[in-house]
N, C-alpha and C. Protein backbone atom coordinates (compact mmCIF):
# COMPACT_ATOMS: atom_id res chain seq x y z
N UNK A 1 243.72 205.23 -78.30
CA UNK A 1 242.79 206.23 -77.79
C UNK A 1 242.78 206.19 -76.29
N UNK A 2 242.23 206.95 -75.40
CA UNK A 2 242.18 207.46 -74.12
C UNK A 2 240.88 206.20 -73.76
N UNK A 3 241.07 205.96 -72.55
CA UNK A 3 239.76 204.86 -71.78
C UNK A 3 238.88 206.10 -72.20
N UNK A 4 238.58 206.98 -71.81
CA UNK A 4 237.26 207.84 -71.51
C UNK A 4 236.61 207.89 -72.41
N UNK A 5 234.97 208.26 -72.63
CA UNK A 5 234.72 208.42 -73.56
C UNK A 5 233.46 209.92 -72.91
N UNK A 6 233.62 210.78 -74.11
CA UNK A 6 232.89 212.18 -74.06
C UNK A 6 231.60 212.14 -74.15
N UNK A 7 231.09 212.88 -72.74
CA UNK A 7 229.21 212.51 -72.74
C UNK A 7 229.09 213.20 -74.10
N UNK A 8 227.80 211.85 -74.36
CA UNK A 8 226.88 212.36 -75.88
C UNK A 8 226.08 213.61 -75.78
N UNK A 9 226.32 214.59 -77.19
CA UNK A 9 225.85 215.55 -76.61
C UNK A 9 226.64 216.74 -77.89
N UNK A 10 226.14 218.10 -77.11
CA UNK A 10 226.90 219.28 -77.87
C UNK A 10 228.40 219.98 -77.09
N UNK A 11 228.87 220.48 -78.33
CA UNK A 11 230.18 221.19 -77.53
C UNK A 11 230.29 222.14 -78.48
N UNK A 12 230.82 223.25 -77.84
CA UNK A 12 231.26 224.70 -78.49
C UNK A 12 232.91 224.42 -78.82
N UNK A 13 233.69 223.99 -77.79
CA UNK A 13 235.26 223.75 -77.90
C UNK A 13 235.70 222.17 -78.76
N UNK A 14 237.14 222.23 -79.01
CA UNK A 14 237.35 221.17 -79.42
C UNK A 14 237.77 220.44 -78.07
N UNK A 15 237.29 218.84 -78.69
CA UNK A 15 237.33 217.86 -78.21
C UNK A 15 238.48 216.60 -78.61
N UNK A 16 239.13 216.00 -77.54
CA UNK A 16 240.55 215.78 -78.39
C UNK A 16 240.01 214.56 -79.43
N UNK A 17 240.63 214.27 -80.43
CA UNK A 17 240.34 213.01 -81.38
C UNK A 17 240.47 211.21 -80.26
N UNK A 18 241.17 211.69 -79.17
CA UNK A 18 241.51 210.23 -78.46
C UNK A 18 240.48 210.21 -77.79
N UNK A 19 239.64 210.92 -77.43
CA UNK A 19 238.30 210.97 -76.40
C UNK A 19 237.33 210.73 -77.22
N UNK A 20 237.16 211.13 -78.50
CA UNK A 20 235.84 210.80 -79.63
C UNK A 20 236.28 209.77 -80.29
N UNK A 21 237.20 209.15 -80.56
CA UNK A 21 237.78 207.91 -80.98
C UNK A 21 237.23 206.45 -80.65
N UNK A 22 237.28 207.02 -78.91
CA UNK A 22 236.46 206.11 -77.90
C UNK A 22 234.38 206.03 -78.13
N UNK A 23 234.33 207.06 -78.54
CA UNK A 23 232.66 206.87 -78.48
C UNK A 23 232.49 206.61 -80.05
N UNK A 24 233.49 206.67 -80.88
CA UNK A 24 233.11 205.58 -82.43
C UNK A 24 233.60 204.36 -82.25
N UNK A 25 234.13 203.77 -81.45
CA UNK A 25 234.41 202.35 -81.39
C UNK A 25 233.53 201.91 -80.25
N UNK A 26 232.46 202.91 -79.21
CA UNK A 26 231.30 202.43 -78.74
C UNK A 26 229.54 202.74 -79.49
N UNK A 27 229.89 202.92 -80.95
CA UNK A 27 228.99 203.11 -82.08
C UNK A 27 228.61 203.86 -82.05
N UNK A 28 229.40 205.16 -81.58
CA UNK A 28 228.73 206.66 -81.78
C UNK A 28 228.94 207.39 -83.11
N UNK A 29 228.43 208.38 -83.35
CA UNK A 29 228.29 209.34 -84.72
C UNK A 29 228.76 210.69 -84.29
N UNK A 30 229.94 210.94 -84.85
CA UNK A 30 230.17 212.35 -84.76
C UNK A 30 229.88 213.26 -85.50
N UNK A 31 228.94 214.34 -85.45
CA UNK A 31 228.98 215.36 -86.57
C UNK A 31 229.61 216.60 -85.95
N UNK A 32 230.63 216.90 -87.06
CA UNK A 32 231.19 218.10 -86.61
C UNK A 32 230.82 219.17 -87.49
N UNK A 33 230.99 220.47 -86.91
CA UNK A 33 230.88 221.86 -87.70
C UNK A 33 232.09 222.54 -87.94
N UNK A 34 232.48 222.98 -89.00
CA UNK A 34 233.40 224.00 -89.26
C UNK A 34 233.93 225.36 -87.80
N UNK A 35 234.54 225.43 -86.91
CA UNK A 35 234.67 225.94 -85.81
C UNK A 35 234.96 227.26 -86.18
N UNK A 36 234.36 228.48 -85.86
CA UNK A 36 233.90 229.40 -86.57
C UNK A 36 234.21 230.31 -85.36
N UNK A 37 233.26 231.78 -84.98
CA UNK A 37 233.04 232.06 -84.15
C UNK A 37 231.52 232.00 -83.19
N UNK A 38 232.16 232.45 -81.82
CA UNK A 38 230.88 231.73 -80.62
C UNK A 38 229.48 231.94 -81.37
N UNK A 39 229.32 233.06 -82.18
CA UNK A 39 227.64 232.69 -82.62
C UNK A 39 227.35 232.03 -83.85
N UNK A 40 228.88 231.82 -84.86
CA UNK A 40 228.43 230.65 -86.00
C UNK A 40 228.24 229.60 -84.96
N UNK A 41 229.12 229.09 -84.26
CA UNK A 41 229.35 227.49 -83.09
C UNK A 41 227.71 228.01 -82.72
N UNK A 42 227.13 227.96 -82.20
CA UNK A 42 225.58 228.09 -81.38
C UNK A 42 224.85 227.80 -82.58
N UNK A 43 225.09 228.39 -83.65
CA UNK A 43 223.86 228.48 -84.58
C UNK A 43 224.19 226.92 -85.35
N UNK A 44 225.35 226.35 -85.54
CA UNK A 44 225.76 225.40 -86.04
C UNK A 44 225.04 223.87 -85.53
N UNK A 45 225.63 224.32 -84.05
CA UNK A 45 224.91 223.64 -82.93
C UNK A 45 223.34 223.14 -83.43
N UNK A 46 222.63 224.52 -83.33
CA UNK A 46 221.08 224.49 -83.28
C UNK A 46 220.87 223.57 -84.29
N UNK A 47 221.10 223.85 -85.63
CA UNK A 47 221.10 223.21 -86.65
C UNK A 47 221.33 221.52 -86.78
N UNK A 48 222.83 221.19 -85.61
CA UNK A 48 222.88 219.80 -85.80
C UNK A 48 222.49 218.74 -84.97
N UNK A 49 221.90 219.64 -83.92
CA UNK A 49 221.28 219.08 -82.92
C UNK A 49 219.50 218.80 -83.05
N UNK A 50 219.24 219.39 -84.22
CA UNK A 50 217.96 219.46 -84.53
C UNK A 50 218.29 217.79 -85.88
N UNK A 51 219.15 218.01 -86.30
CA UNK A 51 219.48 216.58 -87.34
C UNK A 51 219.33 215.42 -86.67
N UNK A 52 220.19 215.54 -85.37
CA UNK A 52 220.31 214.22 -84.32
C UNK A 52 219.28 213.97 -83.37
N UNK A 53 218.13 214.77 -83.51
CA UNK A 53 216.87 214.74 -82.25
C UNK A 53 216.80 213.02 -82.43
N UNK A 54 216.56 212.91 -81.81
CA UNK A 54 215.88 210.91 -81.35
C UNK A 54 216.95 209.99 -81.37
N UNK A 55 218.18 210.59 -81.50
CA UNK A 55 218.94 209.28 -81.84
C UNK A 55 220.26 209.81 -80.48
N UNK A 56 220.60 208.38 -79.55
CA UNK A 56 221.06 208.57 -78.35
C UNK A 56 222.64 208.66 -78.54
N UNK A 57 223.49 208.08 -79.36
CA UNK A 57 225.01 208.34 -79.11
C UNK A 57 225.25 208.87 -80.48
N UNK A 58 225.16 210.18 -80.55
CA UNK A 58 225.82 211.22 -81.09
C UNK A 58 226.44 212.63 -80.10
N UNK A 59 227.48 212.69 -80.68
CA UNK A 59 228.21 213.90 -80.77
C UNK A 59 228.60 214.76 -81.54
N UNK A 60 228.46 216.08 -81.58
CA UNK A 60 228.05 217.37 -81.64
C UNK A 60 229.10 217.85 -81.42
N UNK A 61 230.54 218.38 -82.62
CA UNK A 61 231.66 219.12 -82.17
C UNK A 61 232.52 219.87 -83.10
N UNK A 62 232.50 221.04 -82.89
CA UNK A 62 234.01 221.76 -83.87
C UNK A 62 234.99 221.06 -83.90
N UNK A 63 235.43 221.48 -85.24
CA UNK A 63 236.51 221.02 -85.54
C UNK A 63 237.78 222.39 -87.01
N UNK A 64 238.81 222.28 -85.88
CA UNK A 64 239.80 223.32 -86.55
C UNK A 64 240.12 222.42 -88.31
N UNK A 65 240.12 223.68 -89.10
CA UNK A 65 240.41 222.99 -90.44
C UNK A 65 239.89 222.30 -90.80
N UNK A 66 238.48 221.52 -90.85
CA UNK A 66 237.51 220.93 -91.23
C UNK A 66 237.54 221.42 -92.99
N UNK A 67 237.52 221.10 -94.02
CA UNK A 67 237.49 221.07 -95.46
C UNK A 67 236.49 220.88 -95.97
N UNK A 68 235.15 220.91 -94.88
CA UNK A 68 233.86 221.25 -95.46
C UNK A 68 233.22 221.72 -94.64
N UNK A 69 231.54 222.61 -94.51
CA UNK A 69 231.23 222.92 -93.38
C UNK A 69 230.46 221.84 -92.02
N UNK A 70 230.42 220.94 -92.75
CA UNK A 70 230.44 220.05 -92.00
C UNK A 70 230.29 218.71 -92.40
N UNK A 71 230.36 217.59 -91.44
CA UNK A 71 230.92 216.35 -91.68
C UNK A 71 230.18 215.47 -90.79
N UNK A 72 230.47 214.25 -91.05
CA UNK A 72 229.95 212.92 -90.62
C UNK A 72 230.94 211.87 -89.90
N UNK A 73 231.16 211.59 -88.99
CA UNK A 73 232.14 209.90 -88.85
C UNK A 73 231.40 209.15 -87.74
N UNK A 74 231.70 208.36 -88.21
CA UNK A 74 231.66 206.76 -87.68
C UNK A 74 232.80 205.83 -87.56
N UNK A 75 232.98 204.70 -86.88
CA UNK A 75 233.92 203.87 -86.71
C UNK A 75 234.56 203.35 -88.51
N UNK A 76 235.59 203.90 -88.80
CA UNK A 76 235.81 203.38 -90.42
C UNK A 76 234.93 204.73 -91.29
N UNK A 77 234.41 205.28 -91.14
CA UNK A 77 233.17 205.59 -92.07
C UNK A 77 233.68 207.83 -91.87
N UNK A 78 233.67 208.06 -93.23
CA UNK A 78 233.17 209.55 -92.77
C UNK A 78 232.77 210.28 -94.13
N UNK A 79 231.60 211.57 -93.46
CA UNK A 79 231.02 211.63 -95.05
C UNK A 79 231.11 213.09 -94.74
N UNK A 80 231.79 213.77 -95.67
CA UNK A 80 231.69 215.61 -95.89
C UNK A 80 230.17 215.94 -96.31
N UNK A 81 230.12 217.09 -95.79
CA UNK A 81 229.07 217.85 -96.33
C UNK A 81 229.32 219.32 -96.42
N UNK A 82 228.90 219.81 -97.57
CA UNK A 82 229.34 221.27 -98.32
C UNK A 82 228.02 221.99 -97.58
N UNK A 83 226.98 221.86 -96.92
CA UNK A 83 226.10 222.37 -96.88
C UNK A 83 225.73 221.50 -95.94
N UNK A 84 223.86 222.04 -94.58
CA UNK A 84 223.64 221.13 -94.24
C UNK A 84 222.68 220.20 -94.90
N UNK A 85 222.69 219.39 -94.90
CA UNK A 85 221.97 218.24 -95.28
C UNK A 85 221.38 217.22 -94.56
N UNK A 86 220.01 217.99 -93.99
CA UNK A 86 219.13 216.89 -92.72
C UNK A 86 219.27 215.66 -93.18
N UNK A 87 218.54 215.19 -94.43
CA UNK A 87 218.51 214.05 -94.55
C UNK A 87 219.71 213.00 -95.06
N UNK A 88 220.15 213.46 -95.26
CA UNK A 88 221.45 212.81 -95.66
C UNK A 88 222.69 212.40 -94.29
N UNK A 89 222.60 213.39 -93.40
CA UNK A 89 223.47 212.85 -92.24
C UNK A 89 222.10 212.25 -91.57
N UNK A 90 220.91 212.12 -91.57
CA UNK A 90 219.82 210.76 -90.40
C UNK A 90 220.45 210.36 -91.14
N UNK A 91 220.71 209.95 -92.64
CA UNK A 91 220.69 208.66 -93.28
C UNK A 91 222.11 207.94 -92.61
N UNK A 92 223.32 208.45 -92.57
CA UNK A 92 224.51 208.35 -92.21
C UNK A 92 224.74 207.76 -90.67
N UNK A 93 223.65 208.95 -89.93
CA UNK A 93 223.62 208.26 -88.54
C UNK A 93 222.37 207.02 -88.11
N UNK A 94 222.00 206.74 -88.70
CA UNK A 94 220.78 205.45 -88.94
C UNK A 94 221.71 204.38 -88.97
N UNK A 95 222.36 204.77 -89.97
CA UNK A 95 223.05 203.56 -90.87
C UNK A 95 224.43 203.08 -89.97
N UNK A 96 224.83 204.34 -89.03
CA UNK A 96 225.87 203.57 -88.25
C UNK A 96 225.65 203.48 -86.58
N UNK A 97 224.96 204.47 -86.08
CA UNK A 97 224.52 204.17 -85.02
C UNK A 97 224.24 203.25 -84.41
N UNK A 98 225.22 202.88 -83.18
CA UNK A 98 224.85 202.00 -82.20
C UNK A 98 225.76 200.68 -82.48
N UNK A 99 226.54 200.87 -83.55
CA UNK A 99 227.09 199.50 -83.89
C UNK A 99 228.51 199.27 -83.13
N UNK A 100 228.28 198.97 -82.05
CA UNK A 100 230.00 198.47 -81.10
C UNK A 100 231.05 197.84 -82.04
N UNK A 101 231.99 198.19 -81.56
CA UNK A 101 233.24 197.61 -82.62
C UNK A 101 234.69 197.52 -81.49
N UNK A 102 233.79 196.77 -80.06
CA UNK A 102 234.68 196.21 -79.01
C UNK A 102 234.95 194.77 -79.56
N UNK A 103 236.45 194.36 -79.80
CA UNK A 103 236.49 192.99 -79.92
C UNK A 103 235.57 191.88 -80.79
């Protein structure tokens, strides 16, 4: 993966896998959305950014060809979702959040 790692946060564009690679091996949670057009991406957004309120290293990102409308990963860890499902991705990002996996 790339040194850098992508401020936590939302994005409309894709983000390369070597840059988010880096913020799951610094115990971040990625939820991505099905990458759609600019007003599905916003509304997707609203939606998963309202899932992740209180919790500090998550990221928020489309993703081309995604096989569900949206998804979950963590370092090792990733969970589809056919639908959104508030409680089920806190549960996902609870459960992995924050856990470093430097060395």
């Amino acid at each position: 993966h790339w040194g850098t790692v992508a401020a936590w946060g939302s994005y409309d564009f894709v983000v390369p896998d070597q840059v988010l690679l880096h913020n799951l091996e610094d115990g971040g949670v990625v939820l991505w959305y099905a990458l759609g057009s600019p007003e599905q991406n916003r509304a997707r957004i609203g939606q998963l950014e309202e899932v992740a309120r209180g919790f500090e290293r998550v990221v928020i990102a489309p993703r081309e060809d995604l096989e569900t409308p949206f998804a979950a990963t963590a370092w090792g860890r990733r969970q589809l979702f056919e639908r959104l499902d508030e409680a089920g991705m806190r549960a996902f990002i609870e459960a992995f959040e924050g856990i470093d996996h430097h060395g």
